[in-house]
PDB file of N, CA and C in Angstrom:
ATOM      1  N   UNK A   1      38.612 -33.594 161.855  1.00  0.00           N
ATOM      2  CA  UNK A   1      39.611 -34.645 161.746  1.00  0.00           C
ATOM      3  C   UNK A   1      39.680 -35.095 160.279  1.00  0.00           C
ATOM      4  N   UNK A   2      40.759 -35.121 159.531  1.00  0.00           N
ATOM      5  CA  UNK A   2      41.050 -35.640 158.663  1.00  0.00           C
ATOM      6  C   UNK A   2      41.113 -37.042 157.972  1.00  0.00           C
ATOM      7  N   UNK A   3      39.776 -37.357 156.807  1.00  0.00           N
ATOM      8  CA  UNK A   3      39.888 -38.376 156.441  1.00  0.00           C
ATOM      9  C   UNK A   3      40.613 -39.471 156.094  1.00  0.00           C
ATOM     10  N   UNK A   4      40.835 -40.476 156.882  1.00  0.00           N
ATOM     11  CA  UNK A   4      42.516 -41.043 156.532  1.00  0.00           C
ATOM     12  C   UNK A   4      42.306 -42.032 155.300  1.00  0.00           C
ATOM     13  N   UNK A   5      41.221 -42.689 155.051  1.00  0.00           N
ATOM     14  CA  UNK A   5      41.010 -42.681 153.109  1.00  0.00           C
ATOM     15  C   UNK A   5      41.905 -41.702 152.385  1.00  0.00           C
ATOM     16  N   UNK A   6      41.519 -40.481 152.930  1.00  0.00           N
ATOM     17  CA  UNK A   6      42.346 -39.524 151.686  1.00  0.00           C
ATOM     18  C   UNK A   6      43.944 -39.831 151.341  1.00  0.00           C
ATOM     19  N   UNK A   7      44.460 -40.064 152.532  1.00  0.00           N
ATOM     20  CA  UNK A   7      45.628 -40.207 152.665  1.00  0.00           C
ATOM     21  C   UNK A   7      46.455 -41.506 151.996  1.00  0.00           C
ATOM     22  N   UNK A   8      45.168 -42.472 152.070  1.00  0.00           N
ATOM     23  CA  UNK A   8      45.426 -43.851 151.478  1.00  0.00           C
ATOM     24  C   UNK A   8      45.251 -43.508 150.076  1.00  0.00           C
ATOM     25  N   UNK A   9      44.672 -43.317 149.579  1.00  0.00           N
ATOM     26  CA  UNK A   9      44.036 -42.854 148.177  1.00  0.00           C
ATOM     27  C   UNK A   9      45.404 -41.962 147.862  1.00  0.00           C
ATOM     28  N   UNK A  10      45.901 -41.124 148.375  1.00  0.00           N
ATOM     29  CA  UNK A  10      47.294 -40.683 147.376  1.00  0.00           C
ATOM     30  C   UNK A  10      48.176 -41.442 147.545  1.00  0.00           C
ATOM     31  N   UNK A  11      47.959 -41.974 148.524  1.00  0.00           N
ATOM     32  CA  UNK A  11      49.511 -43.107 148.789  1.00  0.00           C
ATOM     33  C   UNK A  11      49.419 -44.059 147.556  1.00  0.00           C
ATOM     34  N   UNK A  12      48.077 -44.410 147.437  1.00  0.00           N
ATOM     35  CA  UNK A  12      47.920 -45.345 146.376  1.00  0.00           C
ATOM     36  C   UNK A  12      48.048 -44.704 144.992  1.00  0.00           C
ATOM     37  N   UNK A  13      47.957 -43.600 144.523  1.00  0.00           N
ATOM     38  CA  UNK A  13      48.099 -42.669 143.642  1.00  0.00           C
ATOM     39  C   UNK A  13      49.350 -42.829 143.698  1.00  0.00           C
ATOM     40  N   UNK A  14      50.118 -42.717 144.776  1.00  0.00           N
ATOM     41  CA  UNK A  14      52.031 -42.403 144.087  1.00  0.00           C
ATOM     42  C   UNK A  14      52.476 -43.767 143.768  1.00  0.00           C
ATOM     43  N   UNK A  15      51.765 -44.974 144.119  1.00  0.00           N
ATOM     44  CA  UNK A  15      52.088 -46.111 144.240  1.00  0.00           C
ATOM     45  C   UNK A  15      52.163 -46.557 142.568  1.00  0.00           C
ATOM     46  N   UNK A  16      51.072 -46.339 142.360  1.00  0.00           N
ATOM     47  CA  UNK A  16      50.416 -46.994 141.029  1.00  0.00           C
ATOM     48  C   UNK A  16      51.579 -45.469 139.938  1.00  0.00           C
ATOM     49  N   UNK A  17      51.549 -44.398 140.466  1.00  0.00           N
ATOM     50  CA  UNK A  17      52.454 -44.165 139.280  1.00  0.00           C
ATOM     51  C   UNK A  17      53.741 -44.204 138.918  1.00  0.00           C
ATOM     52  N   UNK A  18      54.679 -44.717 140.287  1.00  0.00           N
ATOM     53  CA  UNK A  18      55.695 -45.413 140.582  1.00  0.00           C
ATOM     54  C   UNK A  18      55.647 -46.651 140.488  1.00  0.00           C
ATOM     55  N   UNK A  19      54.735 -47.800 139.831  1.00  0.00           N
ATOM     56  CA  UNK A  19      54.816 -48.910 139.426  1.00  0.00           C
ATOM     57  C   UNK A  19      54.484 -48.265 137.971  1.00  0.00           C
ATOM     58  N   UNK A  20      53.905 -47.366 137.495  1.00  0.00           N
ATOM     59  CA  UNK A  20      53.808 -47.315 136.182  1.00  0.00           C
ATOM     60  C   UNK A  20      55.306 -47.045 135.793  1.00  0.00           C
ATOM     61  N   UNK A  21      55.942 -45.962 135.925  1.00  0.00           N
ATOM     62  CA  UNK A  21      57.062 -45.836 135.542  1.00  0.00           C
ATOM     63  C   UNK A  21      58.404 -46.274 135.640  1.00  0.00           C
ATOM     64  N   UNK A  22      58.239 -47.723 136.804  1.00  0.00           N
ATOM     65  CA  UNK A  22      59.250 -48.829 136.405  1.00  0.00           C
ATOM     66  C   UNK A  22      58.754 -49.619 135.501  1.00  0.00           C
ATOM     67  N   UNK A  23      57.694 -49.897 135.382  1.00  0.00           N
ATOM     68  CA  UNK A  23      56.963 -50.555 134.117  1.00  0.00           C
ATOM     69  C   UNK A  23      57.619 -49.786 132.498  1.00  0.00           C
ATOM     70  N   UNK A  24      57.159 -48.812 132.699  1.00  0.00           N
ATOM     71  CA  UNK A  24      58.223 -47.809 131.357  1.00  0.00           C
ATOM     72  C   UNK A  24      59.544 -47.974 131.266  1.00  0.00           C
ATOM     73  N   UNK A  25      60.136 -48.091 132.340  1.00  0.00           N
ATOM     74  CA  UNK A  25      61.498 -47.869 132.647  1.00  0.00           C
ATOM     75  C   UNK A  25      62.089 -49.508 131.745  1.00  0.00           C
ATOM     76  N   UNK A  26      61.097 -50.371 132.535  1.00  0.00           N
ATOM     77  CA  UNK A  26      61.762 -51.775 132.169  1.00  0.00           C
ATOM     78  C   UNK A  26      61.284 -51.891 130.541  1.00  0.00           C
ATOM     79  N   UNK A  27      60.254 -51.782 129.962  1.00  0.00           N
ATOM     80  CA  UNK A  27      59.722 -51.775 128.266  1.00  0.00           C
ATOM     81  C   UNK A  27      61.231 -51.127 127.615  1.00  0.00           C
ATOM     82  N   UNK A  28      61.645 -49.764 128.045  1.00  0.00           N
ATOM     83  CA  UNK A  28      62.245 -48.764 127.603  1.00  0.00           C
ATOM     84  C   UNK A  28      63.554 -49.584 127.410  1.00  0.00           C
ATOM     85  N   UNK A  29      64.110 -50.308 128.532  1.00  0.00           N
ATOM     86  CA  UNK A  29      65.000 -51.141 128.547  1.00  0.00           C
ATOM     87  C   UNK A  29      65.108 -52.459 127.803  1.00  0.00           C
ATOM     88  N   UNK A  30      64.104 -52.891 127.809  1.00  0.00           N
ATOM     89  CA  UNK A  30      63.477 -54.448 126.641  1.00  0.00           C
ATOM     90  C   UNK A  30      63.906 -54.204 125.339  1.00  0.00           C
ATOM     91  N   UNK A  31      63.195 -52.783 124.872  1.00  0.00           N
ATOM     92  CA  UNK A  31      63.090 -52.734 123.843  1.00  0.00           C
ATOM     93  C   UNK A  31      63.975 -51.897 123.278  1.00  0.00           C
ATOM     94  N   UNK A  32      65.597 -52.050 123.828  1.00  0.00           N
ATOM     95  CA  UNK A  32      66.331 -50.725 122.742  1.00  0.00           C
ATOM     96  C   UNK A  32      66.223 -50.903 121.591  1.00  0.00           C
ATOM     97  N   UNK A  33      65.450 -51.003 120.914  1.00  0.00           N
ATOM     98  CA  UNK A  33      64.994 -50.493 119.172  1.00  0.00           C
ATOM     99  C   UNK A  33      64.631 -49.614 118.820  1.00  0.00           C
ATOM    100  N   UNK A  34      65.212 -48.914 117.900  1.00  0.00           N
ATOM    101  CA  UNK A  34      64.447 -47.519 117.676  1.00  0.00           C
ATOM    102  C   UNK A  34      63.390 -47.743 116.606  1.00  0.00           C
ATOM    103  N   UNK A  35      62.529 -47.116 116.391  1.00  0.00           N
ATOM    104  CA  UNK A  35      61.797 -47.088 115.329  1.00  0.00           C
ATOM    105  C   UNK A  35      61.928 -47.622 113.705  1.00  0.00           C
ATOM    106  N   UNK A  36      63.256 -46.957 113.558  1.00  0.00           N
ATOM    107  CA  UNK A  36      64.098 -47.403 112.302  1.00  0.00           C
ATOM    108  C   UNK A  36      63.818 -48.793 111.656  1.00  0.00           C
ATOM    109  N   UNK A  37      63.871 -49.684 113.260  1.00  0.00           N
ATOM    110  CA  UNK A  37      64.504 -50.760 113.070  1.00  0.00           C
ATOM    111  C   UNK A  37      65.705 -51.595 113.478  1.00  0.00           C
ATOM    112  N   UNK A  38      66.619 -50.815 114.135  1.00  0.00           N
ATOM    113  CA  UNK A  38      67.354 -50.625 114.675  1.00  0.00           C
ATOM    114  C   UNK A  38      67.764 -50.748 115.947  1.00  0.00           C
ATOM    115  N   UNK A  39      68.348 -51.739 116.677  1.00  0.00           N
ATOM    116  CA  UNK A  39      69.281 -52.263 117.739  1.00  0.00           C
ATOM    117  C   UNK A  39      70.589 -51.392 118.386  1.00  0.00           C
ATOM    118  N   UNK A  40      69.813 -50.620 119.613  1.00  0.00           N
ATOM    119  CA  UNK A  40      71.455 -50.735 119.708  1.00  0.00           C
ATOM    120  C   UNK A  40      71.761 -51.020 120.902  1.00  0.00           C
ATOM    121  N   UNK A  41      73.678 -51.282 121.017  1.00  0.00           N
ATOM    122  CA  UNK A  41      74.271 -52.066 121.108  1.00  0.00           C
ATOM    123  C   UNK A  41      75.005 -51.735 122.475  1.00  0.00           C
ATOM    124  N   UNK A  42      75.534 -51.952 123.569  1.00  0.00           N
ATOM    125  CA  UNK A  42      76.897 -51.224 124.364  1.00  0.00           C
ATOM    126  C   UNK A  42      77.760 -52.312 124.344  1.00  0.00           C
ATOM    127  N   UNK A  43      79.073 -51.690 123.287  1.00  0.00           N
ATOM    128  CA  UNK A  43      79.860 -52.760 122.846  1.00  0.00           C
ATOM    129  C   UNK A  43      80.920 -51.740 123.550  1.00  0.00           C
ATOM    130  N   UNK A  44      82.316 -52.614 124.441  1.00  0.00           N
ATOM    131  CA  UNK A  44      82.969 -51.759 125.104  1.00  0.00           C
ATOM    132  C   UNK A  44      84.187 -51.857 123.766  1.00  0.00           C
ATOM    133  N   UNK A  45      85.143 -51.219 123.418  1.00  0.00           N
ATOM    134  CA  UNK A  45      85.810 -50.871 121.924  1.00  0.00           C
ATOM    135  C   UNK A  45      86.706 -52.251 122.090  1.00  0.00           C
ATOM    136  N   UNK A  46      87.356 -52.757 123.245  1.00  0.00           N
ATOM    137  CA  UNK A  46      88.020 -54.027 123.138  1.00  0.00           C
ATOM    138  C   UNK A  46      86.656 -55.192 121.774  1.00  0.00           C
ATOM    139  N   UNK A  47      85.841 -54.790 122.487  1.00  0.00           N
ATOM    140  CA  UNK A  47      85.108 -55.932 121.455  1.00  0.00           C
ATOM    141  C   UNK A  47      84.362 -55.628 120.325  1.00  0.00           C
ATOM    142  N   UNK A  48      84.457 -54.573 119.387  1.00  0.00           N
ATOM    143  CA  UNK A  48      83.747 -53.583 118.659  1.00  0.00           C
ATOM    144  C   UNK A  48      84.558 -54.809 117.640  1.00  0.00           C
ATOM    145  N   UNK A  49      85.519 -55.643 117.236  1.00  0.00           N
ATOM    146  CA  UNK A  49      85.809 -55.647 116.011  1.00  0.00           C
ATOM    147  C   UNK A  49      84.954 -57.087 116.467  1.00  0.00           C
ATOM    148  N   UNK A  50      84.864 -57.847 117.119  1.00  0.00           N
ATOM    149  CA  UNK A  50      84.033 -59.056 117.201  1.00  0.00           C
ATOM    150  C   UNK A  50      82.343 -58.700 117.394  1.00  0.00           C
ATOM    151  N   UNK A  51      81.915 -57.876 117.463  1.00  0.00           N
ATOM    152  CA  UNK A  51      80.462 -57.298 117.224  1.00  0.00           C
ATOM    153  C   UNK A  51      80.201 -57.167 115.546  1.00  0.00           C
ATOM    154  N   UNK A  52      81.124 -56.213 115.143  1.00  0.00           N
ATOM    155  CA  UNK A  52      81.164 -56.414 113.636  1.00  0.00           C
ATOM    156  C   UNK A  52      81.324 -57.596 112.837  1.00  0.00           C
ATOM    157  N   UNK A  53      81.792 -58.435 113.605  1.00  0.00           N
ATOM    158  CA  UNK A  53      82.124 -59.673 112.763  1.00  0.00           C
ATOM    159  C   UNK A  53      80.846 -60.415 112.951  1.00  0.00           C
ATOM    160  N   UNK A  54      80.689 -60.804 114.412  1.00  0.00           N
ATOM    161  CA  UNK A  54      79.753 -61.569 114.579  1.00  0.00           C
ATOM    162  C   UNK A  54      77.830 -61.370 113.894  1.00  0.00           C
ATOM    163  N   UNK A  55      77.915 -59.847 114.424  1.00  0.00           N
ATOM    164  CA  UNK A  55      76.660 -59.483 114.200  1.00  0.00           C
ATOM    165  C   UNK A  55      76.833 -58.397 112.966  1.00  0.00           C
ATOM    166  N   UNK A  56      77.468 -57.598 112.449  1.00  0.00           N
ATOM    167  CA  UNK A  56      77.740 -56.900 111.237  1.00  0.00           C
ATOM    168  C   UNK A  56      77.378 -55.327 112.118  1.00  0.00           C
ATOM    169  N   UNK A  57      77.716 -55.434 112.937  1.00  0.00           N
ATOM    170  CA  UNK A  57      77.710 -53.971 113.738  1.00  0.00           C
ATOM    171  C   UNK A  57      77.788 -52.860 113.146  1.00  0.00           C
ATOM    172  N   UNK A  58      77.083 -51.890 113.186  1.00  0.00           N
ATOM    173  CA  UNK A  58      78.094 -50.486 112.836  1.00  0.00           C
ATOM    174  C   UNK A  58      77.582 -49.360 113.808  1.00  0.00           C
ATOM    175  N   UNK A  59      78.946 -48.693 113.717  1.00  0.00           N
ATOM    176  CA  UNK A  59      78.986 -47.445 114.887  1.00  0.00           C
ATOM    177  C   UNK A  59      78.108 -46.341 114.054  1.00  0.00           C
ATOM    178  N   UNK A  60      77.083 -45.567 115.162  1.00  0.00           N
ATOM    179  CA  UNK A  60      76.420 -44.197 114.585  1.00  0.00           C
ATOM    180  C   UNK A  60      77.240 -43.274 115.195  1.00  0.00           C
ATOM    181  N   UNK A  61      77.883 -42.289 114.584  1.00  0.00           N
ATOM    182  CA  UNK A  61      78.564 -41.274 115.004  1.00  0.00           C
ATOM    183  C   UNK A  61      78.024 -40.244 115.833  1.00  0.00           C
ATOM    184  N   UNK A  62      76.569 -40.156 115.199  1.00  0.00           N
ATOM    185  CA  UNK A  62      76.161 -39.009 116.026  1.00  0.00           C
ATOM    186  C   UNK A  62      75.098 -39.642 117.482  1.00  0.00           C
ATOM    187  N   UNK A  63      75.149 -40.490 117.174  1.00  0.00           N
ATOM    188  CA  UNK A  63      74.376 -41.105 118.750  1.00  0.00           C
ATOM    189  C   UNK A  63      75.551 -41.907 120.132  1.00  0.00           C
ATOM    190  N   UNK A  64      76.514 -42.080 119.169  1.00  0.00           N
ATOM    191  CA  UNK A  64      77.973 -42.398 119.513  1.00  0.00           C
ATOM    192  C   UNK A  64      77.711 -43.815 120.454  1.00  0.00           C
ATOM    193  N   UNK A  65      76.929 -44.749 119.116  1.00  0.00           N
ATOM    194  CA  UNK A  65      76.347 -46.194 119.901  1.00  0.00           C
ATOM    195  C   UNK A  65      76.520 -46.670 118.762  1.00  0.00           C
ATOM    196  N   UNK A  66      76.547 -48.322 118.883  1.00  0.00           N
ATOM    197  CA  UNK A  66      76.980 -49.578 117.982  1.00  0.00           C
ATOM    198  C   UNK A  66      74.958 -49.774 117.668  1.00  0.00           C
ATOM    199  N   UNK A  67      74.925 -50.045 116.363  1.00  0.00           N
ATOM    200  CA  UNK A  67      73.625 -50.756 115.902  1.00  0.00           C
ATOM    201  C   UNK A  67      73.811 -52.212 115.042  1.00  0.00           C
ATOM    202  N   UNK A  68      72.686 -52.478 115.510  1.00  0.00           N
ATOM    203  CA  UNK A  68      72.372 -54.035 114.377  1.00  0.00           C
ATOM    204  C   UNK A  68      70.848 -53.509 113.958  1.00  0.00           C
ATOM    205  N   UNK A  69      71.153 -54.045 112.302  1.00  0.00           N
ATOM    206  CA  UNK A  69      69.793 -53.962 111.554  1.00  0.00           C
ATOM    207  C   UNK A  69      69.052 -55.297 112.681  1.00  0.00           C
ATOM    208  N   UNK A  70      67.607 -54.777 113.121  1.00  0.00           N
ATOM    209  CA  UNK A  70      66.663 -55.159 113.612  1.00  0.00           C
ATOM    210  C   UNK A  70      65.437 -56.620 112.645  1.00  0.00           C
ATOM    211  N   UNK A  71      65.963 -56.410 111.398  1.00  0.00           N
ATOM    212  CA  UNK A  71      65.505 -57.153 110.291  1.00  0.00           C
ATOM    213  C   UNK A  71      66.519 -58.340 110.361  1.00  0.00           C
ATOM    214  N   UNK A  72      67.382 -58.238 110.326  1.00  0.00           N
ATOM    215  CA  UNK A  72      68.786 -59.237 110.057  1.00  0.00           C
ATOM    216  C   UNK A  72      69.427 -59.792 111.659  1.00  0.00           C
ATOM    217  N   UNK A  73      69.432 -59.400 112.904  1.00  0.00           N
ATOM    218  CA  UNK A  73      69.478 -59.685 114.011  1.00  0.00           C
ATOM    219  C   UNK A  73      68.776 -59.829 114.890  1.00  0.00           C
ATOM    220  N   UNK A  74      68.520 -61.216 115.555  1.00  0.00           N
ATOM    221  CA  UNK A  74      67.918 -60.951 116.410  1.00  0.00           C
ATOM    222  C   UNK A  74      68.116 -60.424 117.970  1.00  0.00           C
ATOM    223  N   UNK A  75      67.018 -60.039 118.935  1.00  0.00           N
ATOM    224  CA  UNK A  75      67.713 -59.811 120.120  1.00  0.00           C
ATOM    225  C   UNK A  75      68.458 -61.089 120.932  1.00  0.00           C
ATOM    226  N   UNK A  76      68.116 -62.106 120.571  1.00  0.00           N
ATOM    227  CA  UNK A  76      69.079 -63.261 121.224  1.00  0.00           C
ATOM    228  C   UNK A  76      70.582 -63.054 121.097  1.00  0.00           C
ATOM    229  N   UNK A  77      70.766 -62.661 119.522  1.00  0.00           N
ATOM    230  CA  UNK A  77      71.773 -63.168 118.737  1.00  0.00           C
ATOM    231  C   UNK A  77      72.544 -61.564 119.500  1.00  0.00           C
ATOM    232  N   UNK A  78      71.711 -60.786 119.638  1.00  0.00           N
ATOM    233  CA  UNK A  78      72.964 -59.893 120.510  1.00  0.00           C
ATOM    234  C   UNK A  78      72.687 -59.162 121.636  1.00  0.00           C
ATOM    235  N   UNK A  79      72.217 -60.463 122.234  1.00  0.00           N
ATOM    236  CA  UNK A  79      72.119 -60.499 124.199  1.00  0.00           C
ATOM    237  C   UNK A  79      73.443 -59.889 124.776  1.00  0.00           C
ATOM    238  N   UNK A  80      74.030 -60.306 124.021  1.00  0.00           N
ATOM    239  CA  UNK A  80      75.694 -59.903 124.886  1.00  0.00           C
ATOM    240  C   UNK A  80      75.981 -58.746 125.077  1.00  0.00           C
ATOM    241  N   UNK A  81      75.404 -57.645 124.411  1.00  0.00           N
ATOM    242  CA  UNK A  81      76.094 -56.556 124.446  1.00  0.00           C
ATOM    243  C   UNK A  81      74.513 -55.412 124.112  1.00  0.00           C
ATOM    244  N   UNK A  82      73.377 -55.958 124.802  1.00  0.00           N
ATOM    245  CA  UNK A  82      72.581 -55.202 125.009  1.00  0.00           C
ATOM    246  C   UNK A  82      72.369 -54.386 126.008  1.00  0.00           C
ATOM    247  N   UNK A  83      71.981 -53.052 125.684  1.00  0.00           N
ATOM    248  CA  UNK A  83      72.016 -52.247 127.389  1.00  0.00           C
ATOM    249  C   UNK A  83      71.413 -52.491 128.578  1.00  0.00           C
TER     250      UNK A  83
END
């Protein structure tokens, strides 16, 4: 007959690494900063010229996302249009 510990013991194994990786999931989400320094942004294009104004936005072409210098903005200051 099969130890039913064992069974608990992986259950608890998928548990704990499915709380680890909403744990990642949510950091990953906290923290859109890249390394750089760098913020970015999901600005829908109706509001791309008031992102620039407000926060000094600029579009990366090749990531095809709005950034704020991370030095000069804070994440409060652009709650609005964080992912």
């Amino acid at each position: 007959m099969p130890d039913p510990r064992a069974h608990g013991g992986d259950l608890a194994q998928r548990q704990d690494q499915a709380a680890d990786q909403t744990i990642t999931d949510c950091l990953r989400s906290l923290t859109a900063t890249t390394p750089l320094g760098l913020i970015h942004l999901d600005v829908p294009y109706e509001q791309k010229d008031e992102a620039k104004r407000l926060l000094t936005a600029r579009w990366d072409r090749e990531a095809r996302r709005w950034w704020v210098d991370a030095d000069r903005i804070t994440r409060e200051q652009a709650a609005r249009w964080l992912p």
